[in-house]
Protein backbone atom coordinates (compact mmCIF):
# COMPACT_ATOMS: atom_id res chain seq x y z
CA UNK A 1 10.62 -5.80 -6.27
CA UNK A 2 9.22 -9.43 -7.00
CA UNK A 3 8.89 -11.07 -10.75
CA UNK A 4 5.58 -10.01 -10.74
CA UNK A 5 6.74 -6.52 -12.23
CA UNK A 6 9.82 -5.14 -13.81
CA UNK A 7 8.63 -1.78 -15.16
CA UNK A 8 6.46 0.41 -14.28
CA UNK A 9 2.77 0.45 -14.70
CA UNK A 10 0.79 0.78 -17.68
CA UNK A 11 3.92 0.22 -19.27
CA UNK A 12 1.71 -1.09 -22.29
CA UNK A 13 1.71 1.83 -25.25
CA UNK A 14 -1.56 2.26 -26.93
CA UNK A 15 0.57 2.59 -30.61
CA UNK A 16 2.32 -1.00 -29.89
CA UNK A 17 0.53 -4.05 -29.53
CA UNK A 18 1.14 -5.54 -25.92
CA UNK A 19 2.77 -9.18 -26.40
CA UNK A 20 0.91 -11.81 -23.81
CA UNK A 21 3.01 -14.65 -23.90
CA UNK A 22 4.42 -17.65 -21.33
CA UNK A 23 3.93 -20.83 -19.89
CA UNK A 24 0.96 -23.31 -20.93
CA UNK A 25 -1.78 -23.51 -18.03
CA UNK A 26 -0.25 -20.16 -16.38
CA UNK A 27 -3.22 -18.20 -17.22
CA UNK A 28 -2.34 -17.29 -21.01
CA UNK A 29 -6.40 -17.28 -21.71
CA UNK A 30 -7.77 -15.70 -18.74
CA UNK A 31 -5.42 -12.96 -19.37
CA UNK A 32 -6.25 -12.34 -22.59
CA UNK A 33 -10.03 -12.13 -21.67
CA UNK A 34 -9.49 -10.17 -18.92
CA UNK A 35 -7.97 -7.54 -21.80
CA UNK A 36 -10.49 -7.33 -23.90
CA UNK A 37 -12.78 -6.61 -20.79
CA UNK A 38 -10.36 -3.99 -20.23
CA UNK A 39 -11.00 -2.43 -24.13
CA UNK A 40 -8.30 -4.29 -25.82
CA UNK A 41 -8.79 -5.70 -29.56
CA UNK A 42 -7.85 -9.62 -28.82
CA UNK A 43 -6.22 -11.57 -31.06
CA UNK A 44 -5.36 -14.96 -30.03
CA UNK A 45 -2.45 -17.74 -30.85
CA UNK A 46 -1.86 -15.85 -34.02
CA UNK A 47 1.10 -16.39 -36.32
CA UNK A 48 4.05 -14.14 -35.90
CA UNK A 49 4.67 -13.46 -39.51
CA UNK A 50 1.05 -11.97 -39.62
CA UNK A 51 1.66 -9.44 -36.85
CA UNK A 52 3.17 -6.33 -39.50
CA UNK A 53 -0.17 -6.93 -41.71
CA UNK A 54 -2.34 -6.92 -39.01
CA UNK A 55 -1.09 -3.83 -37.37
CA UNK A 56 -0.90 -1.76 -40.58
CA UNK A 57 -5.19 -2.84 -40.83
CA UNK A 58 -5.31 -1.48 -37.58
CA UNK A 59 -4.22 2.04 -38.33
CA UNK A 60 -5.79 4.34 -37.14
CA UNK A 61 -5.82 2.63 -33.91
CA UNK A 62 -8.84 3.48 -31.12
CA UNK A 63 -8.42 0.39 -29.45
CA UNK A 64 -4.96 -0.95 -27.66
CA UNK A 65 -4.01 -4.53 -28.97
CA UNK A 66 -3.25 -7.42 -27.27
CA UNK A 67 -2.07 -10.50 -29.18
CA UNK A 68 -1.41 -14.23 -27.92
CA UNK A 69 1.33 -15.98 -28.87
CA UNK A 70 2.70 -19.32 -27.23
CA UNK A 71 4.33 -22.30 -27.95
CA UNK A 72 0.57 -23.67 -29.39
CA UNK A 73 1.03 -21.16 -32.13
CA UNK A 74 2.75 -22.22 -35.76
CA UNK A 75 6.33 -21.41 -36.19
CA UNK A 76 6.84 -20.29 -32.91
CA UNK A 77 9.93 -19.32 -32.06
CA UNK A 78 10.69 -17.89 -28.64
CA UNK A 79 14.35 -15.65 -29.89
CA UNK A 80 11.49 -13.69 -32.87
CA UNK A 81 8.87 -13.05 -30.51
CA UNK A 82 11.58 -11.02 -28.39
CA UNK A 83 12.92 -9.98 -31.31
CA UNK A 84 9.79 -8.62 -33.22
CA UNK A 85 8.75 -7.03 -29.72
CA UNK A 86 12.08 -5.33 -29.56
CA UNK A 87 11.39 -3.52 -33.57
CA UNK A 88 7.34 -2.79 -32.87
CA UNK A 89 8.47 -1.37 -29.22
CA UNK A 90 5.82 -3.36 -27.69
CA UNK A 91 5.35 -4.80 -23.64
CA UNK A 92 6.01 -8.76 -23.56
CA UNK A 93 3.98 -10.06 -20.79
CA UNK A 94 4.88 -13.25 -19.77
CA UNK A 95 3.04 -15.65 -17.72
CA UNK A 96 4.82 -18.06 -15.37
CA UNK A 97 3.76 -20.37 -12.81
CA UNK A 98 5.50 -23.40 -10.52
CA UNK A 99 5.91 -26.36 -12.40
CA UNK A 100 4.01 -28.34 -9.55
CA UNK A 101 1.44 -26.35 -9.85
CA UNK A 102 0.86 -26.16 -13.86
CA UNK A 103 0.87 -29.97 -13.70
CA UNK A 104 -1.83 -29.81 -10.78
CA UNK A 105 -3.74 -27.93 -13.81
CA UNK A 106 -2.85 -30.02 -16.78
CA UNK A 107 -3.98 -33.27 -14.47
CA UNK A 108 -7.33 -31.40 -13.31
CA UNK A 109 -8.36 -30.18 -16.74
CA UNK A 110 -7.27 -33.29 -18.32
CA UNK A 111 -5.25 -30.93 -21.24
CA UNK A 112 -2.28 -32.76 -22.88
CA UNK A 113 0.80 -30.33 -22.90
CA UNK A 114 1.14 -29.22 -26.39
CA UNK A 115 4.88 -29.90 -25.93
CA UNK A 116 4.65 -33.12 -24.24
CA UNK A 117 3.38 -35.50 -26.92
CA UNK A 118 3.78 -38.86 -25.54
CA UNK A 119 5.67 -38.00 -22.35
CA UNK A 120 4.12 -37.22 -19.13
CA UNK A 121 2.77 -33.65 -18.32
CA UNK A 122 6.30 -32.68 -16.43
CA UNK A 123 8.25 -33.37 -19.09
CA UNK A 124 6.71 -30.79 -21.28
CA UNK A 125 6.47 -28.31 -18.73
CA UNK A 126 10.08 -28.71 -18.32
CA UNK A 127 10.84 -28.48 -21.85
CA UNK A 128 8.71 -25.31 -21.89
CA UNK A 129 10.81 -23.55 -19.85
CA UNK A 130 13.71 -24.69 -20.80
CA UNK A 131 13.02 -23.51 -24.04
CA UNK A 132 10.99 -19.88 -23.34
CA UNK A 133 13.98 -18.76 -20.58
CA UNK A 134 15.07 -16.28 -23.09
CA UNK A 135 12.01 -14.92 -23.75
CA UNK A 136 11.17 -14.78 -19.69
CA UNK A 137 14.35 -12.63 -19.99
CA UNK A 138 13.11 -10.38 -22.40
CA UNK A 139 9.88 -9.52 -21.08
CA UNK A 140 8.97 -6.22 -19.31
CA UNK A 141 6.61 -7.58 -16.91
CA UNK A 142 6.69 -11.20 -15.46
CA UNK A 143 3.05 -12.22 -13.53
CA UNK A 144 3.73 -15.55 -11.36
CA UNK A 145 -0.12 -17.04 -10.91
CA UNK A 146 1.05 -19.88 -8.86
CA UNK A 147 -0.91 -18.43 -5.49
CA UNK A 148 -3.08 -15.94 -7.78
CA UNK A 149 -7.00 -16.94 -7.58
CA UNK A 150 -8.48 -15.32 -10.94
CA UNK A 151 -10.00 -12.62 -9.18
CA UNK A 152 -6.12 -11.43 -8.14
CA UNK A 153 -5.02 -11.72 -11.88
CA UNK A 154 -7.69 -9.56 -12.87
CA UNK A 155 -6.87 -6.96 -10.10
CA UNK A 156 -3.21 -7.52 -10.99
CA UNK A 157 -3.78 -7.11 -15.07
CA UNK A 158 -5.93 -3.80 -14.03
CA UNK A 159 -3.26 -2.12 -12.33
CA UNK A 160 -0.87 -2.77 -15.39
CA UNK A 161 -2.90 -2.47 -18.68
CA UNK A 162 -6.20 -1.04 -17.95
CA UNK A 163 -5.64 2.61 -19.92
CA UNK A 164 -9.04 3.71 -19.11
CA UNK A 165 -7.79 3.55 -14.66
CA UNK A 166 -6.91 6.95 -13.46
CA UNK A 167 -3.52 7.78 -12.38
CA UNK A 168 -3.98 7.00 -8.65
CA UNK A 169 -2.20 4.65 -6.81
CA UNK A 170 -3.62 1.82 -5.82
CA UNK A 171 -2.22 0.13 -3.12
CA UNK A 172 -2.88 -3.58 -1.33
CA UNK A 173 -1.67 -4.21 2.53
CA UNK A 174 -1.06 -8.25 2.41
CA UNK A 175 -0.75 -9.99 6.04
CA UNK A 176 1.30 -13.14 5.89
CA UNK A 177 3.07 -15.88 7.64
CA UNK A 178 6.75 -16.56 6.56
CA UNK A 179 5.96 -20.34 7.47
CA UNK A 180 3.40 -20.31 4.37
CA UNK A 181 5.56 -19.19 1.73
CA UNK A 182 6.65 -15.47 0.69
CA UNK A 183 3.82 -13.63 -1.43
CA UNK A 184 5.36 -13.25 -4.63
CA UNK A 185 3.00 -10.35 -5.70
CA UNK A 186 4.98 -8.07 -3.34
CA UNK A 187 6.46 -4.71 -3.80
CA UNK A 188 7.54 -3.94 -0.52
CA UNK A 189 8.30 -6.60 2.40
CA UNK A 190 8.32 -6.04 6.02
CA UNK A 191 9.21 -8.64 9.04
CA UNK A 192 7.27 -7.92 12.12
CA UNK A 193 8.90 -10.97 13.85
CA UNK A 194 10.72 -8.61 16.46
CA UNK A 195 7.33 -7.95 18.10
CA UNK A 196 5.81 -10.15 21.10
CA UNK A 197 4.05 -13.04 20.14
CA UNK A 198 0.33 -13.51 21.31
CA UNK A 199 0.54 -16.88 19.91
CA UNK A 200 2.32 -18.11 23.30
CA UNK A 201 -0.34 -16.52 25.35
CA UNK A 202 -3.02 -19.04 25.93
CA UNK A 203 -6.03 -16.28 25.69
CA UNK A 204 -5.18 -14.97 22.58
CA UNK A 205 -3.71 -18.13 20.99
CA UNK A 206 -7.18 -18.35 19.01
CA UNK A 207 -7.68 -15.11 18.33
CA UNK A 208 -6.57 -13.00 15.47
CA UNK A 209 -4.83 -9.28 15.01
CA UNK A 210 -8.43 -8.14 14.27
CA UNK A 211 -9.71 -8.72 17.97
CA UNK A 212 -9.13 -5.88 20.10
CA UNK A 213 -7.46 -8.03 22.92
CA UNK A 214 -4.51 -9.02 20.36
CA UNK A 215 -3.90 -5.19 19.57
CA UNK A 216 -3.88 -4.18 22.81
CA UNK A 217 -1.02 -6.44 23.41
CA UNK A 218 0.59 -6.16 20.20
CA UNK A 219 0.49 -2.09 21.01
CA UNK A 220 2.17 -2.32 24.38
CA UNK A 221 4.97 -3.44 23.04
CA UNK A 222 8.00 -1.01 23.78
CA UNK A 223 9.50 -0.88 20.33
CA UNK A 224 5.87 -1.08 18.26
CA UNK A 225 5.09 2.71 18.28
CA UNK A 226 8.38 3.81 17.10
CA UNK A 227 8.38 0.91 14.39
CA UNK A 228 5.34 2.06 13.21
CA UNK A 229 6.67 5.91 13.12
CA UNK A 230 9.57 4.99 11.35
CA UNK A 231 7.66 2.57 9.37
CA UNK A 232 4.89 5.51 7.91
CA UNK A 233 8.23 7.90 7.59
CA UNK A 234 9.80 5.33 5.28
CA UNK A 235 6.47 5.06 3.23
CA UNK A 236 5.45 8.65 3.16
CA UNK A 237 7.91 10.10 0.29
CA UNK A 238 8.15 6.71 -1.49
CA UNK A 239 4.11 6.24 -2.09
CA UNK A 240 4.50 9.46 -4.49
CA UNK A 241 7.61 8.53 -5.97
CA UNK A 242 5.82 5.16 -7.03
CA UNK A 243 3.03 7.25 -8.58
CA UNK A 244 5.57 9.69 -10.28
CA UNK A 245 7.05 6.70 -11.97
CA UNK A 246 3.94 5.70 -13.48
CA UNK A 247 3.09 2.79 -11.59
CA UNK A 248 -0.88 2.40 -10.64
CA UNK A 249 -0.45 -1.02 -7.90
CA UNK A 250 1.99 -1.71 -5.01
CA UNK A 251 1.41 -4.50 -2.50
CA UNK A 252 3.16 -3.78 0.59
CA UNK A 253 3.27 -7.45 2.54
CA UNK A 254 3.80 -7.48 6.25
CA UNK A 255 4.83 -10.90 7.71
CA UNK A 256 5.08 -12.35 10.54
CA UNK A 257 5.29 -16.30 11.97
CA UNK A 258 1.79 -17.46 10.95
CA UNK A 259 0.18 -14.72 9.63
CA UNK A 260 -2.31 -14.34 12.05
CA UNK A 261 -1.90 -11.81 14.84
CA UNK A 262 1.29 -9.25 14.16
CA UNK A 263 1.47 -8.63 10.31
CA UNK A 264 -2.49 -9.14 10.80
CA UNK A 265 -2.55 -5.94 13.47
CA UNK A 266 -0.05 -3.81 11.62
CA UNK A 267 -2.01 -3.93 8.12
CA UNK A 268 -5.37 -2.89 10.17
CA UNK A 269 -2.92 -0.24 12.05
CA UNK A 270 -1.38 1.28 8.98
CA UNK A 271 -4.49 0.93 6.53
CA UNK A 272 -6.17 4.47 8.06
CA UNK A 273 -2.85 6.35 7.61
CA UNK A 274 -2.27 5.36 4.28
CA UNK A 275 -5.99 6.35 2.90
CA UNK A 276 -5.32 9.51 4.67
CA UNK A 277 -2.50 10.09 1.95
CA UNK A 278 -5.18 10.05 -0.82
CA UNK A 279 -4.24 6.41 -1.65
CA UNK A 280 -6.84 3.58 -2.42
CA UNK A 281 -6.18 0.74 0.15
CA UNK A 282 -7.52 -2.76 -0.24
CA UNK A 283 -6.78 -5.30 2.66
CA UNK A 284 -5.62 -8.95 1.92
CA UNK A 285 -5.38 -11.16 5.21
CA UNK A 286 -3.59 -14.43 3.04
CA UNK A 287 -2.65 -16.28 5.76
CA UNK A 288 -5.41 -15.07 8.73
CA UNK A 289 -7.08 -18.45 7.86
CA UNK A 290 -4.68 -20.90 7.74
């Protein structure tokens, strides 16, 4: 399993408030407003010490609470916040992102790291982590957003934290190419590699695993039928188990070279056969594109 989660599910309790906490410019904000579209009560950057007080005003609770706390809050203190999660038995969520890519956001937004003062952007990102490892350590789920567009946070957040989702399992098929990074959002990896390439055929160079003409080729292949029997064998008593456990989103990535003819053919193959098994299937092509 990747860092995006280390428990299970809606592993959020509706007594405890759920701790969103991380990185500057990893998404922090969107999260937290993603939340309180999801029913949460909101609180933002609020103090620590103030946390016992406010969830004794909350009581009875109707509404799950969220509460933001980073390094722009007073007093923080990164070795508390685990520590105060540990005694009210709440999630930490922690937000994390490359540090090439939070300065990309810093340098677009124009935002002065609240930990950089008169040092360049890096330098306080690098201090930031430095200093929140521990914390990273101590959360329950870790979301990476370096390759997440917002609308993939949201989807992410919803299979974690939304209490009002059903128990069903929700379940993406990714495409990718191994020359464009490894998704970091996925559950379960395969490597198609082993299968014929139509990339060296000049006729289907262009084309992509969704043209019939790539399939058929792909499908001829001596060891592609049993792969995929084995493949749906492997899958069939692990889907439930996943559900059993609580957990409401798995992303099964299939990869392959470039993304954009193999692991592109066997999402499209095996997307029928898993909504057969009363699973909701949403296809992501990342690298189909590129």
């Amino acid at each position: 399993m990747s860092e995006l989660s280390q428990t299970a599910s809606k592993t959020a309790s509706q007594d405890a408030p759920l701790i969103v906490t991380g990185l500057s410019g990893a998404g922090i904000s969107s999260t937290l407003k993603h939340l309180e579209d999801f029913g949460y009560e909101v609180f933002d950057n609020f103090p620590l010490g103030l946390i016992d007080s406010l969830m004794e005003t909350q009581a009875p609770k109707k509404r799950p609470i969220a509460i933001g706390i980073d390094t722009r809050t007073r007093q923080f203190d990164p070795d508390q916040l685990a520590e105060k999660a540990k005694t009210l038995g709440s999630t930490i969520l922690f937000m994390t992102a490359d540090q090439h890519v939070l300065q990309k956001r810093f340098t677009e937004t124009r935002r002065r790291h609240p930990l950089a003062d008169d040092r360049p952007v890096s330098a306080g990102i690098k201090k930031e982590m430095e200093w929140l490892w521990p914390l990273r350590s101590a959360a329950n789920v870790i979301i990476d957003t370096t390759e997440l567009s917002i609308h993939d946070l949201r989807r992410t957040l919803d299979g974690h934290f939304n209490h009002d989702k059903s128990d069903d399992l929700s379940i993406t098929l990714m495409s990718f190419g191994f020359k464009n990074g490894i998704p970091r959002e996925a559950d379960l990896m395969m490597d198609v590699r082993f299968l014929a390439n139509p990339n060296w055929v000049a006729e289907l160079k262009n084309k992509r695993g969704t043209d019939a003409e790539v399939g058929d080729y792909i499908r001829k292949h001596p060891a592609f039928d049993e792969f995929i029997s084995h493949y749906k064998a492997l899958l069939k008593p692990l889907l439930p188990l996943y559900q059993k456990e609580g957990k409401s989103y798995l992303t099964i990535a299939i990869g392959c070279t470039g993304g954009h003819h193999r692991s592109v053919f066997t999402v499209e193959t095996l997307k029928d056969w898993i909504t057969e098994q009363g699973y909701v299937v949403h296809i992501q092509h990342r690298d189909i594109d590129r």
